[in-house]
N, C-alpha and C. Protein backbone atom coordinates (compact mmCIF):
# COMPACT_ATOMS: atom_id res chain seq x y z
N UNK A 1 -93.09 -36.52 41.43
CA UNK A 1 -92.45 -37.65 40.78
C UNK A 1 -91.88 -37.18 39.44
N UNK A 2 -90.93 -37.50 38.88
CA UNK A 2 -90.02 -37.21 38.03
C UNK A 2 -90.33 -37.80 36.86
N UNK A 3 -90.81 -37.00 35.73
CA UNK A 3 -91.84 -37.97 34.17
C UNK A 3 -90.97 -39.01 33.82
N UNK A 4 -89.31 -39.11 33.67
CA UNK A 4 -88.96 -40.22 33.31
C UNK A 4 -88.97 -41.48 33.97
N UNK A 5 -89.18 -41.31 35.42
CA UNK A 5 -89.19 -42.39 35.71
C UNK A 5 -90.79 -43.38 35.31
N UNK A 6 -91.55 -42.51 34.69
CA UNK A 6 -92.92 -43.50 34.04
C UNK A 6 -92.93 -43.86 32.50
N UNK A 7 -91.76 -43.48 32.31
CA UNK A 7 -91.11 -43.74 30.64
C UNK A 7 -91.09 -44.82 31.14
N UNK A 8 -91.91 -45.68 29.71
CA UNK A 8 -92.15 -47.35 29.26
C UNK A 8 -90.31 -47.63 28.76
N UNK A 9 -89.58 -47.17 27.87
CA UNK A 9 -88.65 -47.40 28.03
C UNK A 9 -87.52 -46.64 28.31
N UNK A 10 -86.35 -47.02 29.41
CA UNK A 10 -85.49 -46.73 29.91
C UNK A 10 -84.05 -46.56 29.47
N UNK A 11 -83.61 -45.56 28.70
CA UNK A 11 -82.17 -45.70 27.72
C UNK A 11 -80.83 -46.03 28.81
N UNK A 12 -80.03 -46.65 28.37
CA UNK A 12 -78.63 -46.90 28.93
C UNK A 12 -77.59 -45.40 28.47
N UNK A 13 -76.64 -45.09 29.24
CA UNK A 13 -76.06 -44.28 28.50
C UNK A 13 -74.67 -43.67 30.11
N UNK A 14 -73.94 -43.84 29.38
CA UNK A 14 -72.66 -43.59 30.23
C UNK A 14 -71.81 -42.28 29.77
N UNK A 15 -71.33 -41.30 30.90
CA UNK A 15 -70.82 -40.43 30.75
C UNK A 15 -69.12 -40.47 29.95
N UNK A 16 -68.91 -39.38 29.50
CA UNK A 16 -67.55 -39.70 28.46
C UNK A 16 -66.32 -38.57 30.00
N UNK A 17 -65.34 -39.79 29.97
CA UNK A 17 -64.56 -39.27 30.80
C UNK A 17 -63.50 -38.04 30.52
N UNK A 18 -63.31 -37.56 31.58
CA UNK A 18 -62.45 -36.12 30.97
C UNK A 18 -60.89 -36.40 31.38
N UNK A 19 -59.88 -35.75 30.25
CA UNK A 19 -59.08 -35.88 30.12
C UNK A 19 -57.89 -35.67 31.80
N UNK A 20 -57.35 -35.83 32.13
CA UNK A 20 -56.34 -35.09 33.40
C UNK A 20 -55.76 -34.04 33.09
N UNK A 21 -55.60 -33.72 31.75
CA UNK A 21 -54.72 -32.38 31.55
C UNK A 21 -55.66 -31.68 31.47
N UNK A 22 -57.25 -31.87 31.34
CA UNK A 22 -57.77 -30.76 31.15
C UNK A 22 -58.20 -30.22 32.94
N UNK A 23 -58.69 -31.34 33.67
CA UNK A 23 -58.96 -30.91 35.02
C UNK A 23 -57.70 -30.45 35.60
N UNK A 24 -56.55 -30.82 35.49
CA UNK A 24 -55.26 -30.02 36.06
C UNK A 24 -55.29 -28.84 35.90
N UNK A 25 -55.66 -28.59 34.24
CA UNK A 25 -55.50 -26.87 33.73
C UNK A 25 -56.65 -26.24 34.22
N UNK A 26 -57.91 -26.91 34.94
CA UNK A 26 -58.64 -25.74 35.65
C UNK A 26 -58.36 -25.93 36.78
N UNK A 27 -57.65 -26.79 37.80
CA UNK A 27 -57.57 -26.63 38.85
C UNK A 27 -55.99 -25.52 38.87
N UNK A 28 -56.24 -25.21 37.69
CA UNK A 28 -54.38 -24.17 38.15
C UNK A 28 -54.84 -22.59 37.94
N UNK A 29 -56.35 -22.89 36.98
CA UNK A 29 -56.82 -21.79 36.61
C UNK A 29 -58.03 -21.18 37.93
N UNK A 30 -58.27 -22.36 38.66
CA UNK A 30 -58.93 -21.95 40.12
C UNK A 30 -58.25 -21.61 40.59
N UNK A 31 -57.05 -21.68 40.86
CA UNK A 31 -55.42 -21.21 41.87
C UNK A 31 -55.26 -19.84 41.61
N UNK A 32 -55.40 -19.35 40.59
CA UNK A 32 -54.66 -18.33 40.33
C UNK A 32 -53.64 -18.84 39.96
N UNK A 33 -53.19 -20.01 39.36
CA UNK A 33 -51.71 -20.19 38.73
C UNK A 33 -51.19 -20.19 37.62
N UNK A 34 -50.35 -19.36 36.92
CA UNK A 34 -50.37 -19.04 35.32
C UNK A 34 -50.27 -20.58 34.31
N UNK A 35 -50.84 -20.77 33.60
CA UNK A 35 -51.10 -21.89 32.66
C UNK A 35 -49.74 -22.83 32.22
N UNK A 36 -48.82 -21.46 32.29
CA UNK A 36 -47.44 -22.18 32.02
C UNK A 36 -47.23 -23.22 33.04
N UNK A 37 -47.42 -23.29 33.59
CA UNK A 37 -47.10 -24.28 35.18
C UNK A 37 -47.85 -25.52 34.75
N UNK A 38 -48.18 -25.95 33.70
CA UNK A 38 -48.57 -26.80 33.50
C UNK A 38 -47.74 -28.01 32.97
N UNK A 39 -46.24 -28.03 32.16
CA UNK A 39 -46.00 -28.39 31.92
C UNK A 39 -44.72 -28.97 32.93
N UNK A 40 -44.91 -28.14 34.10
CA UNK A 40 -44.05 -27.97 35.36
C UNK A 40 -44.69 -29.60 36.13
N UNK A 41 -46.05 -29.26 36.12
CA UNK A 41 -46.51 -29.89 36.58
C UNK A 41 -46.48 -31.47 36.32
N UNK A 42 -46.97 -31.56 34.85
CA UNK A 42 -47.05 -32.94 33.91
C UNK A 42 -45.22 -33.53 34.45
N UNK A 43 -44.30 -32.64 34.13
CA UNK A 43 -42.75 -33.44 34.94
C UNK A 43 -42.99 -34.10 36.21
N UNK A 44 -43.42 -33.11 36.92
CA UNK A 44 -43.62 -33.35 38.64
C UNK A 44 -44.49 -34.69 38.65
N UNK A 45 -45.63 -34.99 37.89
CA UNK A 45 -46.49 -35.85 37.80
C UNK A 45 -45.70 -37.47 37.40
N UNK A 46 -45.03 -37.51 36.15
CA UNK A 46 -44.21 -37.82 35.62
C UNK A 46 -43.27 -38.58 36.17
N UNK A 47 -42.07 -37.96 37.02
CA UNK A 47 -42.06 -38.71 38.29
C UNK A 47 -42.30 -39.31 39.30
N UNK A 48 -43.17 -39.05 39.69
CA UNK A 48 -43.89 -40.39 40.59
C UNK A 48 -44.91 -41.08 39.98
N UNK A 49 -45.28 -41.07 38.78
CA UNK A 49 -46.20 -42.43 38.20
C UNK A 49 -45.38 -42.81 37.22
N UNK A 50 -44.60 -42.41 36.93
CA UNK A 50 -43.99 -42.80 35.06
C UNK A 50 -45.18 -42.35 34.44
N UNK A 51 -45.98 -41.57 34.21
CA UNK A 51 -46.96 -41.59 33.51
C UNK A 51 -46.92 -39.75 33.46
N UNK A 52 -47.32 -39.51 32.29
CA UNK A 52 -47.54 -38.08 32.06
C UNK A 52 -48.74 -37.97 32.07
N UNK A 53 -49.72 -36.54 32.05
CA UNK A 53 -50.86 -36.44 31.93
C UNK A 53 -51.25 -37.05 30.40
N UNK A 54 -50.71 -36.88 29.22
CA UNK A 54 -51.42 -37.48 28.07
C UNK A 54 -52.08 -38.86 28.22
N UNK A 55 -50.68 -39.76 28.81
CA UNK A 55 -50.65 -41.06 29.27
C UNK A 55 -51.99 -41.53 29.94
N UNK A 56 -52.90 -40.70 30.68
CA UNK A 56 -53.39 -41.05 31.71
C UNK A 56 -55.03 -40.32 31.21
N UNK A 57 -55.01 -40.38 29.99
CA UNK A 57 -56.25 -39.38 29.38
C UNK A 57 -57.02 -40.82 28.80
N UNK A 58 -58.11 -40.18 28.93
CA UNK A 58 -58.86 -41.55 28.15
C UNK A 58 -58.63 -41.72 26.75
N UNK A 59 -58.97 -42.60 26.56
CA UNK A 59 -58.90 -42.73 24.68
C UNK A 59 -60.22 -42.18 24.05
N UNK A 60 -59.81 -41.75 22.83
CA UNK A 60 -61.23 -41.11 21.84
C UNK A 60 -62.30 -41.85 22.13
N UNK A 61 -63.74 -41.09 22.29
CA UNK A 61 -64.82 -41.49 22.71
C UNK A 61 -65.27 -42.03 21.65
N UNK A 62 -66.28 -43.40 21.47
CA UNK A 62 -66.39 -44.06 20.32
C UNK A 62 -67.74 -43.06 20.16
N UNK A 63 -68.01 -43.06 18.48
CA UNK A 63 -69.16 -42.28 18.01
C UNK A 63 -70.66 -42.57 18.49
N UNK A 64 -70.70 -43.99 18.26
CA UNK A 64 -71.99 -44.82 18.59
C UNK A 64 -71.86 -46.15 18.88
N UNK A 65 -72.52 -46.67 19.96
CA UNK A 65 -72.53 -48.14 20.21
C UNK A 65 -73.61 -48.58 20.09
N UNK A 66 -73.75 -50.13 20.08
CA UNK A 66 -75.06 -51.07 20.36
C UNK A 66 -75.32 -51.98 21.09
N UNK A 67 -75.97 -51.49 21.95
CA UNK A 67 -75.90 -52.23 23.23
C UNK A 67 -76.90 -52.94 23.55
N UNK A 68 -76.97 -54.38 23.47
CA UNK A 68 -78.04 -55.22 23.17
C UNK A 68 -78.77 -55.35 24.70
N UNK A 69 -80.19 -55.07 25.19
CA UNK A 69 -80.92 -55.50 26.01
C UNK A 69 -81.58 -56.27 26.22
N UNK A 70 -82.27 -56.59 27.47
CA UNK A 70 -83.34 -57.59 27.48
C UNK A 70 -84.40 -56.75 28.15
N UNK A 71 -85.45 -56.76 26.96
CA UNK A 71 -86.72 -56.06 27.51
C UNK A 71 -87.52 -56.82 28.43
């Protein structure tokens, strides 16, 4: 059995999402495809969403929240 699950209390906490330009640039860097192709890509992208990779990146992760429970 796994010790946290006998932790009296249980924290909330959500993962911070990753950008698209950055998973594009390793899926080009798994390819073998030179880095330049990236901006090849963001066009190609571009056209069929209207949306560029920046566009489509999450926004700055907030520092700290407070997230009210019920114990």
């Amino acid at each position: 059995m796994h010790p946290y699950l006998n932790h009296p209390l249980q924290l909330l906490s959500k993962r911070n999402p990753i950008s698209a330009r950055v998973i594009e640039e390793q899926g080009l860097a798994l390819a073998v495809i030179p880095a330049s192709y990236i901006d090849d890509l963001n066009e190609r992208i571009r056209r069929q969403t209207s949306f560029t990779l920046d566009d489509m990146s999450p926004v700055t992760a907030v520092k700290s929240a407070i997230i009210p429970t019920f114990l």
